[in-house]
PDB file of N, CA and C in Angstrom:
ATOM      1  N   UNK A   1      -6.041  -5.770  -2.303  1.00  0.00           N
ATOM      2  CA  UNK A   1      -5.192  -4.815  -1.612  1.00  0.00           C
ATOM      3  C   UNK A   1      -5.076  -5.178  -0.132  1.00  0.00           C
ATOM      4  N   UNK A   2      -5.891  -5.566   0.408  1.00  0.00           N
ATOM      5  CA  UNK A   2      -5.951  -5.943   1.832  1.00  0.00           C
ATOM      6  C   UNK A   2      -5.027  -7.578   1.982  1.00  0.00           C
ATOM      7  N   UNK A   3      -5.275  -7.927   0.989  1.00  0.00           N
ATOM      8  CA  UNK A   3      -4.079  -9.197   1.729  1.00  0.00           C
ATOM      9  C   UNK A   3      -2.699  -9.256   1.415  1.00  0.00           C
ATOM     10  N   UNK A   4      -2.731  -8.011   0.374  1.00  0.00           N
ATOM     11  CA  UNK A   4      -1.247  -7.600  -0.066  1.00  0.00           C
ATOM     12  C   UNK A   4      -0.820  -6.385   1.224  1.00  0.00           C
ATOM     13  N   UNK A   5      -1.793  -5.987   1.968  1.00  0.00           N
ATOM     14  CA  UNK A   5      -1.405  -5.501   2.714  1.00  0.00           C
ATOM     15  C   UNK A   5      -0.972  -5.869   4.205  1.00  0.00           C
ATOM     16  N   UNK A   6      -1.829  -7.008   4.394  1.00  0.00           N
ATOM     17  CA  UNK A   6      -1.567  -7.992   5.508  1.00  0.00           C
ATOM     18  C   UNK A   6      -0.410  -8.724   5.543  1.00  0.00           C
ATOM     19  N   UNK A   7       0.151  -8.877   4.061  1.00  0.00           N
ATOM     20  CA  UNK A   7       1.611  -9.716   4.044  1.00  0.00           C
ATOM     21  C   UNK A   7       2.225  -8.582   4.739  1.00  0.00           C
ATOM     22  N   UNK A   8       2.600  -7.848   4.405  1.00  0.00           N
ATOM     23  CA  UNK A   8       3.488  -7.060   4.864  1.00  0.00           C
ATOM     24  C   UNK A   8       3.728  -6.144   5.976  1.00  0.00           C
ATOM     25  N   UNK A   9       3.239  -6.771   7.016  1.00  0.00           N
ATOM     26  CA  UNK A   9       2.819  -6.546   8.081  1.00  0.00           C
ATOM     27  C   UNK A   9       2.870  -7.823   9.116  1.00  0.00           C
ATOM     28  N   UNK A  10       2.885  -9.148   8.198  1.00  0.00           N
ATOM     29  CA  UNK A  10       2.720 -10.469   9.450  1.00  0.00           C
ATOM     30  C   UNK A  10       3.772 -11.604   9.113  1.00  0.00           C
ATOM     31  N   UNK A  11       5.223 -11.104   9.028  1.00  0.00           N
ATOM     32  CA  UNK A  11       6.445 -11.410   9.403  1.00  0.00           C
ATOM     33  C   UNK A  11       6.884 -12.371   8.331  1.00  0.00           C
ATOM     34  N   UNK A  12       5.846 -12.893   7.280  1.00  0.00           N
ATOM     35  CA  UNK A  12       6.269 -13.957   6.442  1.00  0.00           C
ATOM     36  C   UNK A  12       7.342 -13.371   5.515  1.00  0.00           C
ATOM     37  N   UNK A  13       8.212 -14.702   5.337  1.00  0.00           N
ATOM     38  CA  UNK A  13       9.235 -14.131   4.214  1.00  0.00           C
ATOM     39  C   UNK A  13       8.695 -14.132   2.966  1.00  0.00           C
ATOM     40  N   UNK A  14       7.729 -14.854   2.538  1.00  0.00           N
ATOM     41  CA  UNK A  14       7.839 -14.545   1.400  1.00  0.00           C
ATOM     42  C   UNK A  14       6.002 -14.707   1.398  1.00  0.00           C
ATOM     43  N   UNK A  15       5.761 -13.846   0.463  1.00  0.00           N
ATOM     44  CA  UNK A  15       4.102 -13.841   0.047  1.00  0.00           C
ATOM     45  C   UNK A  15       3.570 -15.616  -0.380  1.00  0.00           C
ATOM     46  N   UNK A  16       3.794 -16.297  -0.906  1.00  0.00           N
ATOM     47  CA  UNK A  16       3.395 -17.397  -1.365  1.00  0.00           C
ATOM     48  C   UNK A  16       3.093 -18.246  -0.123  1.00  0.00           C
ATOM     49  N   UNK A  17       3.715 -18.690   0.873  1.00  0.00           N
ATOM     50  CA  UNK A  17       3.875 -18.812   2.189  1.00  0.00           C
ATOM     51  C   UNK A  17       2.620 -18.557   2.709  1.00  0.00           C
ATOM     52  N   UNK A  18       3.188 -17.217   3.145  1.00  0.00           N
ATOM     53  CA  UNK A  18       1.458 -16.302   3.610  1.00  0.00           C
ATOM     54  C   UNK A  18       0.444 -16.639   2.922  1.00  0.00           C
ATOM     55  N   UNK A  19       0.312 -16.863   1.818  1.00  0.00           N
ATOM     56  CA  UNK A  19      -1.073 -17.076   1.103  1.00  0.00           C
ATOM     57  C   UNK A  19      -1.568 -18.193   1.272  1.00  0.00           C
ATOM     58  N   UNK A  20      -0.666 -19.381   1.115  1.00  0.00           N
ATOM     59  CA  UNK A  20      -0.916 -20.882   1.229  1.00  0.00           C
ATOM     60  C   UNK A  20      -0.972 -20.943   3.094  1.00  0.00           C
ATOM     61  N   UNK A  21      -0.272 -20.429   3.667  1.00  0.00           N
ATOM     62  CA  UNK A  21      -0.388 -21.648   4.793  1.00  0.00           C
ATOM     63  C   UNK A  21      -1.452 -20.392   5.753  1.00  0.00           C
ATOM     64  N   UNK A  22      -1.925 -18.876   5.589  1.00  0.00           N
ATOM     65  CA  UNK A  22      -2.366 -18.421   6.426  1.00  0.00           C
ATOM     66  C   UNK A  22      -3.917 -17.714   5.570  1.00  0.00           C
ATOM     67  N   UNK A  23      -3.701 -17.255   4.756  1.00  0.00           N
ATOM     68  CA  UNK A  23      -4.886 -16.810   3.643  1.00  0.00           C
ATOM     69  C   UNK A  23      -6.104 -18.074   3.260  1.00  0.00           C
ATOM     70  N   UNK A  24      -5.378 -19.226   2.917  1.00  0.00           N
ATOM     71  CA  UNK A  24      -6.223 -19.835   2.017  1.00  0.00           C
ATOM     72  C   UNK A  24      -6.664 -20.746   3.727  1.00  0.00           C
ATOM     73  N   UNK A  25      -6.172 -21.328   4.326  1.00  0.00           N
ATOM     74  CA  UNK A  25      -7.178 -22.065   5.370  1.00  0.00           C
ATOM     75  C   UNK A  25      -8.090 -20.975   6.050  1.00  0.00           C
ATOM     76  N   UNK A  26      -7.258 -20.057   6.414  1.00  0.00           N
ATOM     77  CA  UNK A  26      -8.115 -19.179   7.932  1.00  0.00           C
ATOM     78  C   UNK A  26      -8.966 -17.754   7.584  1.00  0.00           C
ATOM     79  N   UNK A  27      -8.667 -17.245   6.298  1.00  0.00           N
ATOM     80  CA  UNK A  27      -9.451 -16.199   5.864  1.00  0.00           C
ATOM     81  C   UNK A  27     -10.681 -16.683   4.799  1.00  0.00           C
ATOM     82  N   UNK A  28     -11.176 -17.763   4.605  1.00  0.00           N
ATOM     83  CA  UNK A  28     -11.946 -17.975   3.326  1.00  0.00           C
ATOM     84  C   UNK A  28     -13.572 -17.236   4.054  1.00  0.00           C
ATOM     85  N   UNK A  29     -13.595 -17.014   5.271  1.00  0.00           N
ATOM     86  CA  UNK A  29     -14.777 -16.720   5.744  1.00  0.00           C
ATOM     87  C   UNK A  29     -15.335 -14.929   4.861  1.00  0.00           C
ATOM     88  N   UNK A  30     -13.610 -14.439   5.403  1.00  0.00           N
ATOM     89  CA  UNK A  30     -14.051 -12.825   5.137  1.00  0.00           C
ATOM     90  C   UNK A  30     -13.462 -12.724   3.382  1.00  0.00           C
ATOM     91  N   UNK A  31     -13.062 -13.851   2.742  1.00  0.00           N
ATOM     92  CA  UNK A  31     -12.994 -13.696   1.523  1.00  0.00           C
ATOM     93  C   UNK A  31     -13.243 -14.804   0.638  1.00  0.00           C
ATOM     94  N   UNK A  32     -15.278 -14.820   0.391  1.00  0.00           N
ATOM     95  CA  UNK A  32     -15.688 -15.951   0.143  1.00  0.00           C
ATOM     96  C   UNK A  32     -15.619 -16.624  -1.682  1.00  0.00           C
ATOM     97  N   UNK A  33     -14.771 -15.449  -2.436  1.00  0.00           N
ATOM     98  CA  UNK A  33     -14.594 -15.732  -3.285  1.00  0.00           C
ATOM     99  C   UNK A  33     -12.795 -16.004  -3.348  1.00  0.00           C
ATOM    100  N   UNK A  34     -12.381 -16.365  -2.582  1.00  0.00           N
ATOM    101  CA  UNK A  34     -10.832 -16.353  -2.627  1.00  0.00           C
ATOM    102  C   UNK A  34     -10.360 -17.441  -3.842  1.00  0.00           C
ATOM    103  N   UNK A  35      -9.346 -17.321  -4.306  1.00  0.00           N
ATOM    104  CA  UNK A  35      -8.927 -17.962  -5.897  1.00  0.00           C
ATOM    105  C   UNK A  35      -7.648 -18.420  -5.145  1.00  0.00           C
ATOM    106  N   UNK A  36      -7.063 -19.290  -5.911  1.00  0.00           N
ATOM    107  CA  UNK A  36      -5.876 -20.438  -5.795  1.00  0.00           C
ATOM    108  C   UNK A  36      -4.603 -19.296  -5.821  1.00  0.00           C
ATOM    109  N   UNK A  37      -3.547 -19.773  -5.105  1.00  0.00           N
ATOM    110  CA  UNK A  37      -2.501 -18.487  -5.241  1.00  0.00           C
ATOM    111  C   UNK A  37      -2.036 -18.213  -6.512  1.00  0.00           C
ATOM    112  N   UNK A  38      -1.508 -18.847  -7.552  1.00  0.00           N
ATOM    113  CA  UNK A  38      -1.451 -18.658  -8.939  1.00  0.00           C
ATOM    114  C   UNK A  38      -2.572 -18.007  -9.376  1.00  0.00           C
ATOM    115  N   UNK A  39      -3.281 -17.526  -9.650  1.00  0.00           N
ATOM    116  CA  UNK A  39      -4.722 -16.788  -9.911  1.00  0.00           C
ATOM    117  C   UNK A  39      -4.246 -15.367  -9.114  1.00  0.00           C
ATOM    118  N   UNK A  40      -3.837 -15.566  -7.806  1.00  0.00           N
ATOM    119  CA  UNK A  40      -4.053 -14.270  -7.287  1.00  0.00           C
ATOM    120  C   UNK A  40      -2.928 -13.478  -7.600  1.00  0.00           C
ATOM    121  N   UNK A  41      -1.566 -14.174  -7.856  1.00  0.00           N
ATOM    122  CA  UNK A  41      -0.538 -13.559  -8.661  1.00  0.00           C
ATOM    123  C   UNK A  41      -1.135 -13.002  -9.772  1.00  0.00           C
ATOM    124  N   UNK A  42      -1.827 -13.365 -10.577  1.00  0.00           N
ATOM    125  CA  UNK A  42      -1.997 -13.267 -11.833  1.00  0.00           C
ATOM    126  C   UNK A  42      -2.923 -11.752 -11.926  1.00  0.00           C
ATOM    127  N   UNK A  43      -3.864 -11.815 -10.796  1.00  0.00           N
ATOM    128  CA  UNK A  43      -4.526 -10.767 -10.570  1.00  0.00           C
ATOM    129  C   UNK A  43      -4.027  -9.605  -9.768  1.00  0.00           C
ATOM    130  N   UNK A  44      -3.036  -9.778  -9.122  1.00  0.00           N
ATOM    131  CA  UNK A  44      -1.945  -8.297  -8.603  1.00  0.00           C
ATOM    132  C   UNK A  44      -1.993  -7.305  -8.973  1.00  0.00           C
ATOM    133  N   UNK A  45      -1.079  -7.099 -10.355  1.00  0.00           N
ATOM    134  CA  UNK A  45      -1.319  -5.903 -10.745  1.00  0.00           C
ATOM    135  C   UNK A  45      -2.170  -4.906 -10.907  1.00  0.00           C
ATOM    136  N   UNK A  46      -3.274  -5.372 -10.755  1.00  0.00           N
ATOM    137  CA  UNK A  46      -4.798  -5.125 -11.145  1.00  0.00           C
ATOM    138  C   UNK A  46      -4.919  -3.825  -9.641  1.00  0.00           C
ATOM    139  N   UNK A  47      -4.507  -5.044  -8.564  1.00  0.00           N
ATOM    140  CA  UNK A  47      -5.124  -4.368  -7.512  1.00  0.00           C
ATOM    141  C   UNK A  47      -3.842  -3.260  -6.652  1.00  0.00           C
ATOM    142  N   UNK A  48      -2.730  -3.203  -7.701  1.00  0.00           N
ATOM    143  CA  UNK A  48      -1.702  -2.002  -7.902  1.00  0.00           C
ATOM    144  C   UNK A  48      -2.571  -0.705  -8.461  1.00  0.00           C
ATOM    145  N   UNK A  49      -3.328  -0.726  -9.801  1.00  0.00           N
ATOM    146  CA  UNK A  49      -3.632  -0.122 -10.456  1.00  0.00           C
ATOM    147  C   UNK A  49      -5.176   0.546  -9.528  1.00  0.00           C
ATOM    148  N   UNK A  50      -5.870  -0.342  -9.284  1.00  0.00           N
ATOM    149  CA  UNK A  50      -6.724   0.213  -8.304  1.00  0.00           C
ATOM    150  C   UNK A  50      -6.627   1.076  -6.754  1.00  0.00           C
ATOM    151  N   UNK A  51      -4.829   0.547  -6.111  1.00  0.00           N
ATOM    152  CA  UNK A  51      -4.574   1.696  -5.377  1.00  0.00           C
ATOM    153  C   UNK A  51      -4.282   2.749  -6.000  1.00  0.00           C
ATOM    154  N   UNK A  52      -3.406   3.188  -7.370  1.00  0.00           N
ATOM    155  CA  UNK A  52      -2.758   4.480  -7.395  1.00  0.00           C
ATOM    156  C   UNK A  52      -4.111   4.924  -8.232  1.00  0.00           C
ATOM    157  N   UNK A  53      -5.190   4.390  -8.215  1.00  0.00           N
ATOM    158  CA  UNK A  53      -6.149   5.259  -8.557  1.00  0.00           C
ATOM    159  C   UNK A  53      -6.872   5.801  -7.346  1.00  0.00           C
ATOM    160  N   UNK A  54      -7.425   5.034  -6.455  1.00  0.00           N
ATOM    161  CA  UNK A  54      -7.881   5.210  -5.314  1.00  0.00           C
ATOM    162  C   UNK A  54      -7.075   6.441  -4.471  1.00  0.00           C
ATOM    163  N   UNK A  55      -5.770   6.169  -4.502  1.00  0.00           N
ATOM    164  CA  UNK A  55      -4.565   7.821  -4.453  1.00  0.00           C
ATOM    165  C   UNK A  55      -4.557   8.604  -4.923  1.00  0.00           C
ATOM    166  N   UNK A  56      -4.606   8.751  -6.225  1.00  0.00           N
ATOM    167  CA  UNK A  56      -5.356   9.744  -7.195  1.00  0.00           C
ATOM    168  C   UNK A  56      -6.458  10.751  -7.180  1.00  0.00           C
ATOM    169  N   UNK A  57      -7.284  10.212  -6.706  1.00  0.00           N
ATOM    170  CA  UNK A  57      -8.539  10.486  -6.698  1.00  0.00           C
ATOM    171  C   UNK A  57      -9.297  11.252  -5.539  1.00  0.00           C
ATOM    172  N   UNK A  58      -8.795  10.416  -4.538  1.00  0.00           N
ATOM    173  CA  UNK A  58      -9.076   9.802  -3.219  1.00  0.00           C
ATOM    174  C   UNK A  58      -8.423  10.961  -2.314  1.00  0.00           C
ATOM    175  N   UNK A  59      -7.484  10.560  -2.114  1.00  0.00           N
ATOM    176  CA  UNK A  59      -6.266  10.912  -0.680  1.00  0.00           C
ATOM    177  C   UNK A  59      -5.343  12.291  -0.836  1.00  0.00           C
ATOM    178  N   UNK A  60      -4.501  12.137  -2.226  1.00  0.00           N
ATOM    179  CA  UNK A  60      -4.003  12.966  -2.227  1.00  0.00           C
ATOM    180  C   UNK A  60      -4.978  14.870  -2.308  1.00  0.00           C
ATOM    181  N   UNK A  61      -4.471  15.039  -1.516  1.00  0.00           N
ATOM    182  CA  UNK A  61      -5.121  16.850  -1.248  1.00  0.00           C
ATOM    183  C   UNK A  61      -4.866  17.662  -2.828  1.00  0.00           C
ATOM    184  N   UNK A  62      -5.154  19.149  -2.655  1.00  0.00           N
ATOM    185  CA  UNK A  62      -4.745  20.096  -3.482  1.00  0.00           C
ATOM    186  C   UNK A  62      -3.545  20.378  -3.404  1.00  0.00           C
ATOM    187  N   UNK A  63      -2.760  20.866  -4.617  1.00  0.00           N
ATOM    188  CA  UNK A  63      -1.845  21.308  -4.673  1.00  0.00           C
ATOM    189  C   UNK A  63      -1.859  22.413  -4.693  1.00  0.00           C
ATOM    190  N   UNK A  64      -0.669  23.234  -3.534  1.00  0.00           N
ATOM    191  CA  UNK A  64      -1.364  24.543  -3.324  1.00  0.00           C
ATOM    192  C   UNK A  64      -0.282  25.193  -3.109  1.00  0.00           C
ATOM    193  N   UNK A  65       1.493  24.552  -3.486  1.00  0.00           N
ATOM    194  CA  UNK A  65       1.764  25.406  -3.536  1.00  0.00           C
ATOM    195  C   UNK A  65       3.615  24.094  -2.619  1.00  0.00           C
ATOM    196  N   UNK A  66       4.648  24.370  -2.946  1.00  0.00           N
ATOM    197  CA  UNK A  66       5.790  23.622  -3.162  1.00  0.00           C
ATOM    198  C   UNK A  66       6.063  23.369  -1.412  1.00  0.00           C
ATOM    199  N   UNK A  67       6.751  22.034  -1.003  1.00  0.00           N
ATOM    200  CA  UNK A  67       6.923  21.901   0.177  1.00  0.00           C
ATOM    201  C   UNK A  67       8.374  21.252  -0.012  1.00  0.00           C
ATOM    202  N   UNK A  68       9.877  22.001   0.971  1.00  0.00           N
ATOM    203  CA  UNK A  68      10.759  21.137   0.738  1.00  0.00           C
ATOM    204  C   UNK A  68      11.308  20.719   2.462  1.00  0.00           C
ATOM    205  N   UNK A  69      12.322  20.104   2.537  1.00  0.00           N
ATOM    206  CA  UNK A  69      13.044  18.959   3.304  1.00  0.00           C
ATOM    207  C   UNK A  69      14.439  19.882   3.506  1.00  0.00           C
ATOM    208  N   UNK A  70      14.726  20.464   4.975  1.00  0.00           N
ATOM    209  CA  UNK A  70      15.536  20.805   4.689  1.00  0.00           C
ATOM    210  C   UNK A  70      16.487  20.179   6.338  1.00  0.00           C
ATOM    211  N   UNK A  71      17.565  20.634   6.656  1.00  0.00           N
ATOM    212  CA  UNK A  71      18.146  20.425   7.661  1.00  0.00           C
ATOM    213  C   UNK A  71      18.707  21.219   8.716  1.00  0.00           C
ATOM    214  N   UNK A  72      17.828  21.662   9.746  1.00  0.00           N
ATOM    215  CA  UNK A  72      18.380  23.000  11.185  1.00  0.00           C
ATOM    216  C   UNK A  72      19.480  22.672  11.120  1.00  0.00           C
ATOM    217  N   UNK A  73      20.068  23.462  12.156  1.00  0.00           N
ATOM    218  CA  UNK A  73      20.996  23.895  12.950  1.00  0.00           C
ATOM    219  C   UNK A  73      21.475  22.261  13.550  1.00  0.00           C
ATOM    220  N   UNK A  74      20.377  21.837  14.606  1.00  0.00           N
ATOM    221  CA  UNK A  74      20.766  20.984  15.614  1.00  0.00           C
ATOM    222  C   UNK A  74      20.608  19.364  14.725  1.00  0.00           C
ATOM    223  N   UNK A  75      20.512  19.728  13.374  1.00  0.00           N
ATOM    224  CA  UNK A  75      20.680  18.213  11.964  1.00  0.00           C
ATOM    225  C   UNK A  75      19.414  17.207  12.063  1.00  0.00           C
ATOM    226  N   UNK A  76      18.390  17.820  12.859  1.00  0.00           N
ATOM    227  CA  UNK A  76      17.041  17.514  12.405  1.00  0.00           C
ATOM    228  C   UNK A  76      16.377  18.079  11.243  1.00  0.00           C
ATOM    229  N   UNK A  77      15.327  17.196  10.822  1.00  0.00           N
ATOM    230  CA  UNK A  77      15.015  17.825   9.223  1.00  0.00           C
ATOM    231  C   UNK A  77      13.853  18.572   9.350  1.00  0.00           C
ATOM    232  N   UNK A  78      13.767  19.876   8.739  1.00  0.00           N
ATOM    233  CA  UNK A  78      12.757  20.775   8.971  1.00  0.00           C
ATOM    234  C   UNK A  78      11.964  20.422   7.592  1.00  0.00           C
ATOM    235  N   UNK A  79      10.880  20.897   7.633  1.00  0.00           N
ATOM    236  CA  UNK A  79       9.910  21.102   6.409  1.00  0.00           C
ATOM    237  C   UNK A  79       9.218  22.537   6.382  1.00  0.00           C
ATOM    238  N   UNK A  80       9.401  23.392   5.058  1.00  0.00           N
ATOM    239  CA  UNK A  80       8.724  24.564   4.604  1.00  0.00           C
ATOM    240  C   UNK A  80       8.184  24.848   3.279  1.00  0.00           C
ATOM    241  N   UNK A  81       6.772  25.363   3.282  1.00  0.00           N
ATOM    242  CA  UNK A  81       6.539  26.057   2.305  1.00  0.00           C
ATOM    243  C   UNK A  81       6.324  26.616   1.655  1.00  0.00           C
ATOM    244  N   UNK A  82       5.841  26.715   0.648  1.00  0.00           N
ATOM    245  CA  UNK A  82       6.216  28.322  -0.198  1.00  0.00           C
ATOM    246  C   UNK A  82       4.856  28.162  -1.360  1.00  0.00           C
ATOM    247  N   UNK A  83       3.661  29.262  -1.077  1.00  0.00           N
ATOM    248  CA  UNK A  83       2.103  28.993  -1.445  1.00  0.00           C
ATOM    249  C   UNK A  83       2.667  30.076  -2.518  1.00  0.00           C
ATOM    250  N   UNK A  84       2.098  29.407  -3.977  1.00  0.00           N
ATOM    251  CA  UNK A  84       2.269  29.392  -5.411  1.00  0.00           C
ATOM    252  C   UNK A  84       1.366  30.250  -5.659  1.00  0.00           C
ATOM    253  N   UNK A  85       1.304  31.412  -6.780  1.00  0.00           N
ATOM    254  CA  UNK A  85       0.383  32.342  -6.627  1.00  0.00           C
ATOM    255  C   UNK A  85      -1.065  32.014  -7.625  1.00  0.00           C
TER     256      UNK A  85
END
């Protein structure tokens, strides 16, 4: 998750790029098990499935009750809500 998160954040066009010319020379220190970029494609999804669990679990709060998106007067967007009994 962290180097899928670093792509997208350090201007490369394309992930493969980033992995080969900035991941695999200059990060092997803080990731001493790092795998060949084909491998780490292969292992992606994995670490998809481990954020929306980590979100799941983790981050998202209680639900306590409906929040919507609406638009004032002056066409800025307001937010209100409405606690579910």
């Amino acid at each position: 998750m962290t180097i899928v998160s670093a792509f997208h954040g350090s201007g490369y066009r394309t992930f493969k790029d980033f992995y080969k010319s900035k991941v695999l020379p200059d990060w092997r220190d803080g990731f001493p098990n790092l795998v060949s970029y084909g491998r780490f494609v292969e292992l992606m999804p994995w670490s998809f499935m481990a954020l929306v669990s980590f979100l799941t679990t983790c981050r998202f709060g209680k639900v306590t009750g409906i929040t919507a998106k609406t638009e004032s007067n002056n066409g800025k967007p307001s937010f209100f809500s409405m606690r579910l009994p």
